[in-house]
Protein backbone atom coordinates (compact mmCIF):
# COMPACT_ATOMS: atom_id res chain seq x y z
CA UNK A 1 -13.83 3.37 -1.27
CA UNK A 2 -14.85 0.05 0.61
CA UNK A 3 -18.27 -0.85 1.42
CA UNK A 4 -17.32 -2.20 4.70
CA UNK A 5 -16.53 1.35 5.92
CA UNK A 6 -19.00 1.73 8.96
CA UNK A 7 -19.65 5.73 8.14
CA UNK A 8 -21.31 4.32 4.78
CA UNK A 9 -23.52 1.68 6.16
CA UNK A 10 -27.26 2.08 5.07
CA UNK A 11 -28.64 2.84 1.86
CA UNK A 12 -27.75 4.73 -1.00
CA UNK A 13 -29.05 6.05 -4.00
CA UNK A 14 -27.04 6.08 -7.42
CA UNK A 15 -28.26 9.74 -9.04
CA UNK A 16 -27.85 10.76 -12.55
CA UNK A 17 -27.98 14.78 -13.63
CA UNK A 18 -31.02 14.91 -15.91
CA UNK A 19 -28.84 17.72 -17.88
CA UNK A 20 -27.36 15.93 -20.64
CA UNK A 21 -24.68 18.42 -21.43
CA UNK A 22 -23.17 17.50 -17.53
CA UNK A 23 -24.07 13.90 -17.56
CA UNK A 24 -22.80 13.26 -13.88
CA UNK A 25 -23.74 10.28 -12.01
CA UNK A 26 -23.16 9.23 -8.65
CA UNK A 27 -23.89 7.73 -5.32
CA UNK A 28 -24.78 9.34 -2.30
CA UNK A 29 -26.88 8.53 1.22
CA UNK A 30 -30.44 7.86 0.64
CA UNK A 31 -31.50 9.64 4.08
CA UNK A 32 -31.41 12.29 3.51
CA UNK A 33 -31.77 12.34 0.13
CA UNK A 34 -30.42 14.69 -2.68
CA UNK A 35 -32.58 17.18 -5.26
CA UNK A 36 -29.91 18.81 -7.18
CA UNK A 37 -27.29 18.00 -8.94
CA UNK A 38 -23.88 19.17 -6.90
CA UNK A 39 -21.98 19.60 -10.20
CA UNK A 40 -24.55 22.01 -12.46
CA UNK A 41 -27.76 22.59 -10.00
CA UNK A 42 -30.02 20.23 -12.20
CA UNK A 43 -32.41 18.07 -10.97
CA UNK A 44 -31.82 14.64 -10.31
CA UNK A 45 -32.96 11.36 -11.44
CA UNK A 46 -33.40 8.87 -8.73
CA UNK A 47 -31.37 5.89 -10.92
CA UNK A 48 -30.78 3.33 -8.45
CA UNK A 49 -31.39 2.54 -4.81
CA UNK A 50 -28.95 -0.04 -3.21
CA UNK A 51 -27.26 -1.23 -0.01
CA UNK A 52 -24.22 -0.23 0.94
CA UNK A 53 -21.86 -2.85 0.08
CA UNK A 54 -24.63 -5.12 -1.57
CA UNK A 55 -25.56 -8.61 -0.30
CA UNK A 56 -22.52 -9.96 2.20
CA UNK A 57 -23.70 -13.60 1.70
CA UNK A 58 -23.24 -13.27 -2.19
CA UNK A 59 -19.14 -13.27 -0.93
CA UNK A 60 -17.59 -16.74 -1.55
CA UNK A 61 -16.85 -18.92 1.47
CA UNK A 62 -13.24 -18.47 2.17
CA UNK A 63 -10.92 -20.66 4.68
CA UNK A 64 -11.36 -18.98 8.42
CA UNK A 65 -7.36 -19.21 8.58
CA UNK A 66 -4.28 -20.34 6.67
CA UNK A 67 -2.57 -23.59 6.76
CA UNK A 68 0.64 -22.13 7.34
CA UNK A 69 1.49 -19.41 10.10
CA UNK A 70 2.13 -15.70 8.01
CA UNK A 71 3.09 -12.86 9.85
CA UNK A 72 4.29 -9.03 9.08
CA UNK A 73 7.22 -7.06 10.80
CA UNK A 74 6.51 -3.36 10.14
CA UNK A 75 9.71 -1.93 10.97
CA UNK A 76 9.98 2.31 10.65
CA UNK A 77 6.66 2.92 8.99
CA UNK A 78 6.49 6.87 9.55
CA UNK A 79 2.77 7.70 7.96
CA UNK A 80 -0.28 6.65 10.37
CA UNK A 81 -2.58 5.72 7.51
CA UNK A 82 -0.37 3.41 5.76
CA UNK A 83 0.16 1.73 9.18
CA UNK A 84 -3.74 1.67 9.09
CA UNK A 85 -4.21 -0.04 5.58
CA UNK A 86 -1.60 -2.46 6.56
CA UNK A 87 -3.49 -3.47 9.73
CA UNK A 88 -7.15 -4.14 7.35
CA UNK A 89 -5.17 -5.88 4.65
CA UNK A 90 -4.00 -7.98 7.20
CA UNK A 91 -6.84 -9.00 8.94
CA UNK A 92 -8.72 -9.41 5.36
CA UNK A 93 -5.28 -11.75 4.23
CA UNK A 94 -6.34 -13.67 7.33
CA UNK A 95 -2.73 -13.02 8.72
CA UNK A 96 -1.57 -14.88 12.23
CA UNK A 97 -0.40 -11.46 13.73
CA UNK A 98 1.34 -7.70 12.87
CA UNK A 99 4.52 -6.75 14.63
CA UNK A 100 4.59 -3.23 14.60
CA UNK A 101 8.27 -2.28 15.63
CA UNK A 102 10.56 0.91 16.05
CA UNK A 103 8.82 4.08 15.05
CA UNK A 104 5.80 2.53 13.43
CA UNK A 105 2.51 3.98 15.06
CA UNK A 106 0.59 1.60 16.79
CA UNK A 107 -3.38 1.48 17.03
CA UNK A 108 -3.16 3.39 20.08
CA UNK A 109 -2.71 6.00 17.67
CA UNK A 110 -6.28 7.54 17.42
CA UNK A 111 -5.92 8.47 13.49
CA UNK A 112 -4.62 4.95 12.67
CA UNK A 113 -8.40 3.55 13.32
CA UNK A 114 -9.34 5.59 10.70
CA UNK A 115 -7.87 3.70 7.89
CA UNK A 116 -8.05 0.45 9.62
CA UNK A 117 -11.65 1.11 10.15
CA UNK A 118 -11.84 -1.83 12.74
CA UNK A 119 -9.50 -3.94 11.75
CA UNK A 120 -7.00 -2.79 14.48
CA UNK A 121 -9.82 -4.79 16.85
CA UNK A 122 -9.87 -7.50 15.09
CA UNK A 123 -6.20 -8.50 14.09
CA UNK A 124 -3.15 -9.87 16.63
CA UNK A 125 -0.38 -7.01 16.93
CA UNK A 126 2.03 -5.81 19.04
CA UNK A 127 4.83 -3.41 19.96
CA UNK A 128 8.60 -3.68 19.74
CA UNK A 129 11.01 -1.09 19.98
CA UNK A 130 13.85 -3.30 17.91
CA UNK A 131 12.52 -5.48 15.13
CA UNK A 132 16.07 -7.86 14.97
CA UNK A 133 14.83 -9.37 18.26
CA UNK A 134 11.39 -10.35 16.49
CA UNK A 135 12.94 -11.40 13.66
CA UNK A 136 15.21 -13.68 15.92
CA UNK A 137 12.09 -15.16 17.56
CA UNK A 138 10.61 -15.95 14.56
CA UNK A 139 13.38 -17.58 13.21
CA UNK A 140 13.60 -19.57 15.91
CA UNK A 141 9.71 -20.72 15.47
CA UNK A 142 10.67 -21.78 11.68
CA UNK A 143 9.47 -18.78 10.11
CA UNK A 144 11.14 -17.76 7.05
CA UNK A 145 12.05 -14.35 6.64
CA UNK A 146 10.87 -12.60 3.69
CA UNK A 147 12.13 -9.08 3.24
CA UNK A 148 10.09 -7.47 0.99
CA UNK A 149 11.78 -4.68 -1.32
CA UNK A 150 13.48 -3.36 -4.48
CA UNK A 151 16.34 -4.23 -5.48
CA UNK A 152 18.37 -6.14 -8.11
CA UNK A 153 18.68 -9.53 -6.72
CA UNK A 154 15.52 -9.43 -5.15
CA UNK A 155 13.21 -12.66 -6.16
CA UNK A 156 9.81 -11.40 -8.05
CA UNK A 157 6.74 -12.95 -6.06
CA UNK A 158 3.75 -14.99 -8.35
CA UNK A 159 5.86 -16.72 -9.93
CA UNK A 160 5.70 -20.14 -8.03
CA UNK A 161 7.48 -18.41 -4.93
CA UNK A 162 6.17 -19.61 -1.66
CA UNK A 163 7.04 -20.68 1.42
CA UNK A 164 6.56 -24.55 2.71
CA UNK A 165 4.93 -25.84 6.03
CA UNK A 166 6.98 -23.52 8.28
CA UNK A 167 5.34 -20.41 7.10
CA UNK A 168 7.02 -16.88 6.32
CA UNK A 169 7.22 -13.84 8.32
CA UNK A 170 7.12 -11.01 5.71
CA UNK A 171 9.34 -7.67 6.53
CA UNK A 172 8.54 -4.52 5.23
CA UNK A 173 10.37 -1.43 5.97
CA UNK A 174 10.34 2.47 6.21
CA UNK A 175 8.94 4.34 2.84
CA UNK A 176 12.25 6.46 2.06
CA UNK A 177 15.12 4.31 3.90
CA UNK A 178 13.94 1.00 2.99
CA UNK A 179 14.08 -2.31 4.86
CA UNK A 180 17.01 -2.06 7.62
CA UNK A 181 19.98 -3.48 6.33
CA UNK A 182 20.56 -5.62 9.52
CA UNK A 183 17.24 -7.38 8.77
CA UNK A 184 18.15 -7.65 5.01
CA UNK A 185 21.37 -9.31 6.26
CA UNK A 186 19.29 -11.86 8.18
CA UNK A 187 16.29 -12.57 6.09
CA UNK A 188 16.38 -16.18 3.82
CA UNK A 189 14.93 -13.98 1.07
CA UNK A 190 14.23 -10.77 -0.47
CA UNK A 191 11.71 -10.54 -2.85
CA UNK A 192 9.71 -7.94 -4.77
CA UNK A 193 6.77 -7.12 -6.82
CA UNK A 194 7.23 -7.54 -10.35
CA UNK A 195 7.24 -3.91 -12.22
CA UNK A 196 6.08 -3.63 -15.48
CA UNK A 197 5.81 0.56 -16.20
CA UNK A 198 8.19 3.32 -15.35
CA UNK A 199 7.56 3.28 -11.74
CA UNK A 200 9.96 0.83 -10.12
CA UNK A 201 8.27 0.51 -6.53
CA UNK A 202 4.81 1.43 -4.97
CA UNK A 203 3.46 2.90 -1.83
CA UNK A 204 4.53 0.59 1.27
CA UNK A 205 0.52 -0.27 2.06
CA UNK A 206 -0.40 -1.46 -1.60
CA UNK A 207 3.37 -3.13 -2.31
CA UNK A 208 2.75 -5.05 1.08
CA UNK A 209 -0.86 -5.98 0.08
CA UNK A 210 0.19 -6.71 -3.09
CA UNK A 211 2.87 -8.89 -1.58
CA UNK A 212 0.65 -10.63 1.28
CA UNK A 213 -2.03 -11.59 -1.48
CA UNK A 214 0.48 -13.23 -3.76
CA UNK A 215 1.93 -15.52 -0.79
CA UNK A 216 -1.37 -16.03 1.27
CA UNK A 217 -2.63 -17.65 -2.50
CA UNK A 218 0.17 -19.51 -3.21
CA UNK A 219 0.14 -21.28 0.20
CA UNK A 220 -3.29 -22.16 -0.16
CA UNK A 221 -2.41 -23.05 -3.77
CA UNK A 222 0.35 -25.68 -2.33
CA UNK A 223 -0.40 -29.32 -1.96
CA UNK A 224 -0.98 -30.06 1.70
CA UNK A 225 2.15 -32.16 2.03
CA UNK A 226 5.16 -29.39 0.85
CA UNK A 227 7.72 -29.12 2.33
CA UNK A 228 10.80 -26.34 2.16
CA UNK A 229 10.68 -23.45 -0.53
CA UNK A 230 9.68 -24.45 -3.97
């Protein structure tokens, strides 16, 4: 859960089940408030009392944008919530704009505001039927063109991997097919996440904020005066 999620604003109570042999504790809306425990019927112990989302100015001051333009071509996302996590980890990454192309749901889509929970008001996106002519504009701005996915030559990201002054448009593609293999053909690189278990890829959403993270640090990371890929 996120404390920014505008159905949890207020206060909230941390309880804890005064039967020891259940031991549950957990948060739940202050108004109205709770008597029994929902897991055994005990009372409760009122254990803490706390905002939702604690203190915002206890957050660090962070830059209001980056130094280098980063955008995201979502090309073929099928599920509407992954579409909405996408759209709040990039307005949190502080990313330039979303290109939301082919069959990818847009925030027109009334159930993609319920993952995005705002965000989809707050970060540049648009609509393209073909994501090849986005890519080409971007190109043509000096963008880079990142694809992200999983394969064997891909390049793993963190591991000095950035992009220089020009910036990087980052391409993520549909969950089962994968990254169009037109766009693959025209992207500088493809890069991945490194894997370290016996899963060898994640779900779209947390791979791309995963991804977005790792290059939104590193250009901030970079001296002011790169240049090119290093």
């Amino acid at each position: 859960m996120n404390a920014d999620d505008p159905a949890r604003a207020g206060a909230f109570i941390f309880y804890a089940c005064r039967n020891a042999a259940c031991g549950l504790r957990f948060p739940a809306p202050a108004d109205p408030g709770l008597d029994a425990c929902p897991r055994c019927g005990w009372p409760l112990l009122d254990a803490a009392r706390v905002s939702a989302g604690g203190d915002a100015r206890t957050q660090p001051a962070l830059p209001t944008s980056l130094p280098q333009r980063v955008t995201v071509i979502v090309d073929n996302l099928r599920s509407i919530y992954n579409v909405g996590s996408i759209l709040r980890t990039a307005d949190g990454a502080g990313l330039h704009h979303v290109f939301l192309c082919g069959i990818t749901p847009t925030p027109e889509h009334p159930k993609v505001a319920k993952t995005a929970l705002g965000a989809e008001q707050a970060v540049s996106w648009s609509y393209h039927p073909n994501a090849l002519t986005v890519l080409a504009a971007e190109r043509a701005a000096g963008a880079a063109i990142w694809a992200l996915e999983t394969r064997h030559d891909a390049e793993p990201l963190g591991r000095g991997l950035a992009p220089g002054n020009a910036g990087v448009t980052l391409v993520i593609g549909n969950e089962n097919a994968g990254v169009d293999p037109a766009v693959l053909a025209l992207a500088d690189r493809v890069v991945c996440l490194p894997m370290r278990g016996v899963k060898r890829s994640l779900n779209v959403a947390t791979a791309f904020g995963a991804a977005v993270y790792l290059i939104t640090e590193a250009i901030l990371a970079a001296p002011a005066d790169a240049s090119g890929d290093y």
